[in-house]
C-alpha atoms as a PDB file:
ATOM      1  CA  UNK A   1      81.988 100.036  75.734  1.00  0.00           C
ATOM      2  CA  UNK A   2      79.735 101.386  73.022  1.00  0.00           C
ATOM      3  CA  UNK A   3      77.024 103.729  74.225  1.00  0.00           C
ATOM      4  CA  UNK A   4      74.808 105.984  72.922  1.00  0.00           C
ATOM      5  CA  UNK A   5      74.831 109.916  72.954  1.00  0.00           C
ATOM      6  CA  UNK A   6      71.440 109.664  75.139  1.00  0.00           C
ATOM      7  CA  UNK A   7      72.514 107.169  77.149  1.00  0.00           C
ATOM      8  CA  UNK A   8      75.722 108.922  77.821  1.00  0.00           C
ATOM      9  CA  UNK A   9      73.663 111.837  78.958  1.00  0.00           C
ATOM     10  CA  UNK A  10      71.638 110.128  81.140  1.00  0.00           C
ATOM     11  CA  UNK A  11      74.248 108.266  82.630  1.00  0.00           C
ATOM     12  CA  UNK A  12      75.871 111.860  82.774  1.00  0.00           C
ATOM     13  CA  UNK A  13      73.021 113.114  85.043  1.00  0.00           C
ATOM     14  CA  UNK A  14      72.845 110.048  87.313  1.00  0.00           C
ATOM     15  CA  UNK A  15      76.836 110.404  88.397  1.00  0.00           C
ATOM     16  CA  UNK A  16      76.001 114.182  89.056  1.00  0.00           C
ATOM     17  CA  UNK A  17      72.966 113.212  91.322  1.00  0.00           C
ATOM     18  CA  UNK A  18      74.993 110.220  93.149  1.00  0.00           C
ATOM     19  CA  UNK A  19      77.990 113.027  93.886  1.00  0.00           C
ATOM     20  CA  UNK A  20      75.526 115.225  95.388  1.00  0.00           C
ATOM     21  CA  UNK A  21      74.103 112.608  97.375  1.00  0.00           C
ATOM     22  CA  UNK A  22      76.975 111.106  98.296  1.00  0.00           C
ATOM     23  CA  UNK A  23      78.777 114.480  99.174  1.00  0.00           C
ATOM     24  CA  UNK A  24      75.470 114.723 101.620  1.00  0.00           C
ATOM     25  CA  UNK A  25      75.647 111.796 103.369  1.00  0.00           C
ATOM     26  CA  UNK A  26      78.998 111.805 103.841  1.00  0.00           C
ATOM     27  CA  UNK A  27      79.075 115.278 105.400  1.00  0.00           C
ATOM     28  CA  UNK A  28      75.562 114.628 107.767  1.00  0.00           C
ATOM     29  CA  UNK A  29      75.902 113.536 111.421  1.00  0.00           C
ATOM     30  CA  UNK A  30      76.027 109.403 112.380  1.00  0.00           C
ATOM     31  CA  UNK A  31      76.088 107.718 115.296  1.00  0.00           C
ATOM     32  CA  UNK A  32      79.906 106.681 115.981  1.00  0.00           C
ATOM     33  CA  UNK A  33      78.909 102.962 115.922  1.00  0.00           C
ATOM     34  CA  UNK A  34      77.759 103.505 112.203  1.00  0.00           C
ATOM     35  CA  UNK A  35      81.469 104.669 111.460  1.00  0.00           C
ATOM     36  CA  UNK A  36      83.174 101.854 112.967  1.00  0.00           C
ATOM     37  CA  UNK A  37      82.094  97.921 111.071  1.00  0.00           C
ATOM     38  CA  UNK A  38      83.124  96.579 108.185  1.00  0.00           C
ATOM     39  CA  UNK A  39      80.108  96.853 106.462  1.00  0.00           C
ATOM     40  CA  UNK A  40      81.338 100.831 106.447  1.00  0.00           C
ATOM     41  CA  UNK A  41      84.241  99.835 103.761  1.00  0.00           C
ATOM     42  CA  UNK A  42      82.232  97.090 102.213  1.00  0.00           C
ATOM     43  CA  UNK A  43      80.129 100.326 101.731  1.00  0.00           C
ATOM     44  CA  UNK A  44      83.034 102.342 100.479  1.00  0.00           C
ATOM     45  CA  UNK A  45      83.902  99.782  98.064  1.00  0.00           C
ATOM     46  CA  UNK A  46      80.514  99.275  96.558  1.00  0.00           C
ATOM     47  CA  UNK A  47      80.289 102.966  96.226  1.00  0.00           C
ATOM     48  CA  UNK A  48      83.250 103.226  94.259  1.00  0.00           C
ATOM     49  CA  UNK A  49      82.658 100.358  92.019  1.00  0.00           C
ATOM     50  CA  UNK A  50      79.146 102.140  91.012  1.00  0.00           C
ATOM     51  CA  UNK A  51      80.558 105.545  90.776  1.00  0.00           C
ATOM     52  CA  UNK A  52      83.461 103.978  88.399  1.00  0.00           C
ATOM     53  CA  UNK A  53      81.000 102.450  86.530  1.00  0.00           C
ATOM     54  CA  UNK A  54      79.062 105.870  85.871  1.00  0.00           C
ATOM     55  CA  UNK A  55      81.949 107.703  85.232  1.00  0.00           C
ATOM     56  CA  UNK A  56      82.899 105.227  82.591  1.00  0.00           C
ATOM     57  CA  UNK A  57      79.204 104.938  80.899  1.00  0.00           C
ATOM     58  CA  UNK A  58      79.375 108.766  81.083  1.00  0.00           C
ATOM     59  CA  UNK A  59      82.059 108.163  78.419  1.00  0.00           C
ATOM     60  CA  UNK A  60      81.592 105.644  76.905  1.00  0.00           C
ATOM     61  CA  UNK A  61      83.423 106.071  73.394  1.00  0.00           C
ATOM     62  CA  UNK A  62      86.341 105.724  75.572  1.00  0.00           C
ATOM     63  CA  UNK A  63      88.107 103.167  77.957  1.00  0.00           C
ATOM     64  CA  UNK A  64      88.176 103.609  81.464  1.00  0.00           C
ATOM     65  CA  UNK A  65      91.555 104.941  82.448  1.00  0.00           C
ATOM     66  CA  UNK A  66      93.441 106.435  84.506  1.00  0.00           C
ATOM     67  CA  UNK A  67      92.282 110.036  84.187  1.00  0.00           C
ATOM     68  CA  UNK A  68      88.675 108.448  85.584  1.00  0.00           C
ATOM     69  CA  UNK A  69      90.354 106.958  88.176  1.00  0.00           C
ATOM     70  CA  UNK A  70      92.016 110.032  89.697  1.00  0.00           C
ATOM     71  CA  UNK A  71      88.742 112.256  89.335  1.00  0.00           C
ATOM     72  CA  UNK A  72      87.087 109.357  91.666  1.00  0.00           C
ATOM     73  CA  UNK A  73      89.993 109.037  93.860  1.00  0.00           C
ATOM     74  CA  UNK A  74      90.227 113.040  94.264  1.00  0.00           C
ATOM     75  CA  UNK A  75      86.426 113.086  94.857  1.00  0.00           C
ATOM     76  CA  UNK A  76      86.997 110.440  97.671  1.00  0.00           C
ATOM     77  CA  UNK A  77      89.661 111.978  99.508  1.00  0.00           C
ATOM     78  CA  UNK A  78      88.299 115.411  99.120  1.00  0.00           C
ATOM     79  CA  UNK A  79      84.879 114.112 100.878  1.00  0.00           C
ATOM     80  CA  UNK A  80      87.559 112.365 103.684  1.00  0.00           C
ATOM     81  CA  UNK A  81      89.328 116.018 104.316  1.00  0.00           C
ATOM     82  CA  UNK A  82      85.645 117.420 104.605  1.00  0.00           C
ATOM     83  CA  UNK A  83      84.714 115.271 106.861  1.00  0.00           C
ATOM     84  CA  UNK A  84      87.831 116.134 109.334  1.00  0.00           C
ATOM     85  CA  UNK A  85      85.951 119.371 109.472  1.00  0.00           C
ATOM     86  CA  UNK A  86      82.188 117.487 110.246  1.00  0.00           C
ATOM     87  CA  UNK A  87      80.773 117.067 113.622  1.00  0.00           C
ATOM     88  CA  UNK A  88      80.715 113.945 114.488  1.00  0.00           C
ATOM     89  CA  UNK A  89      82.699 112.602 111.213  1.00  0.00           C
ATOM     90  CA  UNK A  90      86.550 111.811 111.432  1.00  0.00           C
ATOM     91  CA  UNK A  91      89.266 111.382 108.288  1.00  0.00           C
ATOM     92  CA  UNK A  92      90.033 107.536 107.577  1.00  0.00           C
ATOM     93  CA  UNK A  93      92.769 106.345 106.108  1.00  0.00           C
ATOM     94  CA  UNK A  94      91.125 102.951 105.640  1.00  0.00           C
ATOM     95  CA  UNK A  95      88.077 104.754 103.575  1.00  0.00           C
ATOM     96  CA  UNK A  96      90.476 105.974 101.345  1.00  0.00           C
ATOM     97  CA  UNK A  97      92.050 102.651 100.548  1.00  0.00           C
ATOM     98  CA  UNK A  98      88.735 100.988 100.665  1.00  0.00           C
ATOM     99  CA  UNK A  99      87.787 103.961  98.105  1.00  0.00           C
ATOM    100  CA  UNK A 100      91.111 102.851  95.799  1.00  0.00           C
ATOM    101  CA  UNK A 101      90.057  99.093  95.975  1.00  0.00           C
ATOM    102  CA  UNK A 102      86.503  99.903  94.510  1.00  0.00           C
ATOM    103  CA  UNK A 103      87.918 101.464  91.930  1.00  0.00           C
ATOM    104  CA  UNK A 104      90.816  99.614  91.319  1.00  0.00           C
ATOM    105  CA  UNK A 105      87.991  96.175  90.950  1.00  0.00           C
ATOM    106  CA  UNK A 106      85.584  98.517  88.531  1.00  0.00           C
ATOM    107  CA  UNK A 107      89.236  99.283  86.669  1.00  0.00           C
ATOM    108  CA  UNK A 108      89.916  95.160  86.181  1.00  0.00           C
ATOM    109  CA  UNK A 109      86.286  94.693  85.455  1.00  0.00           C
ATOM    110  CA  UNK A 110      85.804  97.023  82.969  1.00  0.00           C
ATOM    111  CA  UNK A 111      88.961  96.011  81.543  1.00  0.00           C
ATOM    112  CA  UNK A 112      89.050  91.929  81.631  1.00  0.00           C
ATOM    113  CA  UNK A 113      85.281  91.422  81.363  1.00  0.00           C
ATOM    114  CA  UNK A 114      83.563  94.722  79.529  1.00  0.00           C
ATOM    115  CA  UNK A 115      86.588  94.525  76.939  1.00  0.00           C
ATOM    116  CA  UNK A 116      86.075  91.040  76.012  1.00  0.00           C
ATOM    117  CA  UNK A 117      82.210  91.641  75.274  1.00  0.00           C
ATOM    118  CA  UNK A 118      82.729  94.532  73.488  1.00  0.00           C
ATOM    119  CA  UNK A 119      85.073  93.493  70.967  1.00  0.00           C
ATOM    120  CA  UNK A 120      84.411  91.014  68.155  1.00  0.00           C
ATOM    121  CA  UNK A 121      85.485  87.800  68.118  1.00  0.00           C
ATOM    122  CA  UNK A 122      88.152  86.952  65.590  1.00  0.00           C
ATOM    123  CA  UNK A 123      87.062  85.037  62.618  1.00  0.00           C
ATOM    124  CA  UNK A 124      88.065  81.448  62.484  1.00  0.00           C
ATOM    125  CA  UNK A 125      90.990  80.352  60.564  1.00  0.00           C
ATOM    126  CA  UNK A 126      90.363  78.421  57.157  1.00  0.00           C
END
């Protein structure tokens, strides 16, 4: 994925702001029936997906691998041990593997779909 030194700066500064903000609201108070749907790991999953995404634009001159993959997933079950300390917040085993699915779908998207755009098409054979 080709991007451009600004643009890799600016995506740079976005993934620093949503890790702040997500550190936040994953450490505030909720009401317990906030905590408990499904909508909670569709959330987790989204997050991930968009966070994988940053982290790869934030690098662009480079695939996403694996070494993007463990920063998210560390950052995602560091927030889970915080919140075992939070009032009011619990650690989930089922956010973490809602956390690996989101980035295991932003892995097979950048690589099956973002691949094939970004390289050339072969030229035909005479």
């Amino acid at each position: 994925m080709a991007i451009s030194r600004c643009n890799q700066m600016g995506a740079r500064l976005i993934l620093g702001l949503s890790l702040l903000i997500t550190t936040y609201m994953a450490l505030i108070p909720l009401p317990s029936l906030v905590q408990e749907s499904i909508n909670d790991k569709l959330g987790h999953v989204l997050l991930f997906i968009f966070l994988g995404f940053l982290a790869h634009a934030s690098w662009g001159n480079r695939p996403f691998n694996w070494k993007h993959a463990l920063f998210l997933f560390t950052y995602g079950a560091m927030l889970e041990c915080l919140q075992y300390f939070s009032p009011s917040r619990y650690f989930s085993w089922l956010d973490m593997v809602a956390n690996g699915m989101g980035i295991l779908i932003y892995w097979l998207i950048a690589f099956f779909l973002l691949q094939g755009i970004s390289s050339p098409a072969p030229p035909p054979k005479t």
